[in-house]
Protein backbone atom coordinates (compact mmCIF):
# COMPACT_ATOMS: atom_id res chain seq x y z
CA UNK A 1 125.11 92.46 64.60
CA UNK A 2 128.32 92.00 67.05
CA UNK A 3 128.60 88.64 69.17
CA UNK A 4 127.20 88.72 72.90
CA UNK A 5 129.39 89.45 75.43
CA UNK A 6 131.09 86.93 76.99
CA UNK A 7 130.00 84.74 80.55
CA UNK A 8 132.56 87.13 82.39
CA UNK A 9 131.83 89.99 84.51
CA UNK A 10 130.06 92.80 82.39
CA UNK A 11 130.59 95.60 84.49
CA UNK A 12 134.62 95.28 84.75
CA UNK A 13 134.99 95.13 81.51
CA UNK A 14 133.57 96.28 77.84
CA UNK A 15 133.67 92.95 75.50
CA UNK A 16 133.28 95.02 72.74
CA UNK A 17 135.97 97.37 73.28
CA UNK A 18 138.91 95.96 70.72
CA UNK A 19 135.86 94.82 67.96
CA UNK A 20 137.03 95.59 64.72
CA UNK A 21 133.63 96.93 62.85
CA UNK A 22 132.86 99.08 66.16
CA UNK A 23 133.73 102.81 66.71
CA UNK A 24 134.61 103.81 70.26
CA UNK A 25 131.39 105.69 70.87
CA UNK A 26 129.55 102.16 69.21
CA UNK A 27 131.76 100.03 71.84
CA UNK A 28 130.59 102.36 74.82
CA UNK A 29 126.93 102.66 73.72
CA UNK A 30 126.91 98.73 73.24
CA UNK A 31 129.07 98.31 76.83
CA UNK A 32 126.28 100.25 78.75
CA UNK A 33 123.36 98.75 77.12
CA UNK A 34 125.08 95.02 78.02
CA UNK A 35 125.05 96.54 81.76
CA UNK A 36 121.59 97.93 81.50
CA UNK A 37 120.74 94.67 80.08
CA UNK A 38 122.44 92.25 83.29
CA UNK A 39 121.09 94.79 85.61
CA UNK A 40 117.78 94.39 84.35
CA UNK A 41 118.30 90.20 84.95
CA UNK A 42 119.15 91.16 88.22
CA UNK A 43 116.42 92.99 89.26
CA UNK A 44 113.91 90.19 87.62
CA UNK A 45 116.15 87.56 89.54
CA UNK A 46 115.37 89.03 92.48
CA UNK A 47 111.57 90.12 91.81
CA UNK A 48 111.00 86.82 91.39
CA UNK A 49 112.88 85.35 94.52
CA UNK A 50 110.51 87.54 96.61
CA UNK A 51 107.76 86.34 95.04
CA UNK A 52 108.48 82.97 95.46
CA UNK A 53 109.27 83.01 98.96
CA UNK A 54 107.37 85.20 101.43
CA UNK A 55 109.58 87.42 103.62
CA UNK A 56 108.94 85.50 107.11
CA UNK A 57 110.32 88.13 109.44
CA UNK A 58 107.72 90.27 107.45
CA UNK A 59 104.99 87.49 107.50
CA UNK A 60 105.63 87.14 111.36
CA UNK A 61 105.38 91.35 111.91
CA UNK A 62 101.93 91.28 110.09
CA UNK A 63 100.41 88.41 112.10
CA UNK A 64 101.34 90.40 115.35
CA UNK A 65 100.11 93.12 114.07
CA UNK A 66 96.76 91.35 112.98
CA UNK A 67 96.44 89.76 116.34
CA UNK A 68 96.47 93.21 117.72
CA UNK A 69 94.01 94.58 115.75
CA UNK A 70 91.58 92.44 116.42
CA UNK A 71 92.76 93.04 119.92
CA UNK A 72 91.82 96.46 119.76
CA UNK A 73 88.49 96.11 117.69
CA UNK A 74 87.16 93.85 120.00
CA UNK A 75 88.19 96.81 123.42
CA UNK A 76 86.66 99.01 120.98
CA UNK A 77 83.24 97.60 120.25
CA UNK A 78 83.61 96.49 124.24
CA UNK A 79 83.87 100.44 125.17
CA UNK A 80 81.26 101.37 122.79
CA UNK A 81 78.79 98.40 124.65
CA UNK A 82 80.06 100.23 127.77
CA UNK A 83 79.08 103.62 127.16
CA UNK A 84 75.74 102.65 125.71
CA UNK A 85 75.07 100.47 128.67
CA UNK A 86 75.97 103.86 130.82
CA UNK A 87 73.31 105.89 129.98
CA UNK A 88 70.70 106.84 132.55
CA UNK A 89 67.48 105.50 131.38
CA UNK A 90 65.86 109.05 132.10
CA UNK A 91 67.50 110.14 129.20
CA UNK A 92 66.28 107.27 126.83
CA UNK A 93 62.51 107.97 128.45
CA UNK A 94 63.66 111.99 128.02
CA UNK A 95 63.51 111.86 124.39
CA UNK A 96 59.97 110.17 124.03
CA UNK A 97 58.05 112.91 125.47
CA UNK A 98 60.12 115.46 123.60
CA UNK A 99 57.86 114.45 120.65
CA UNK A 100 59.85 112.36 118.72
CA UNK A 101 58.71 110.08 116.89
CA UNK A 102 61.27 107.06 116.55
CA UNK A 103 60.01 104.37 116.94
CA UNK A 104 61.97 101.98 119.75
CA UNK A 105 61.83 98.86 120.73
């Protein structure tokens, strides 16, 4: 097996370009796999940051947005009340000699 590549920057430049044991096409296959490699570190470096701390611009959207939605549930169940509350008593008394046989309360 060849050394690691060194601390430097891994996507400037191949470390394993000049070995002696390594063909070209070796060096180049080893080169992109040692950049697939950081780029995977990366990506778990950052995975991780999120997860760690909470996005508070994001945290501060979604309790607007929960405060509005129970903003709107409660206009909602409000209206509903509304429109039950509108309904000529006739109509309720309508339905009872229509032969129906719910029973109400």
């Amino acid at each position: 097996m060849s050394s690691p590549p060194p601390a430097g920057n891994i996507f400037e430049e191949n470390p394993y370009e000049n070995h002696l044991s390594l063909s070209p096409v070796e060096a180049e296959v080893l080169w992109e796999y040692a950049k697939l490699a950081q780029n995977v570190k990366l990506v778990t470096l950052k995975t991780r940051k999120l997860m760690d701390e909470p996005d508070q611009m994001l945290v501060s959207r979604l309790r607007s947005l929960e405060t509005k939605m129970g903003l709107v549930m409660v206009l909602f169940k409000a209206s509903v009340w509304n429109v039950i509350n509108e309904q000529p008593v006739d109509a309720m008394n309508a339905s009872e000699t229509s032969g129906d046989t719910t029973i109400r309360r």
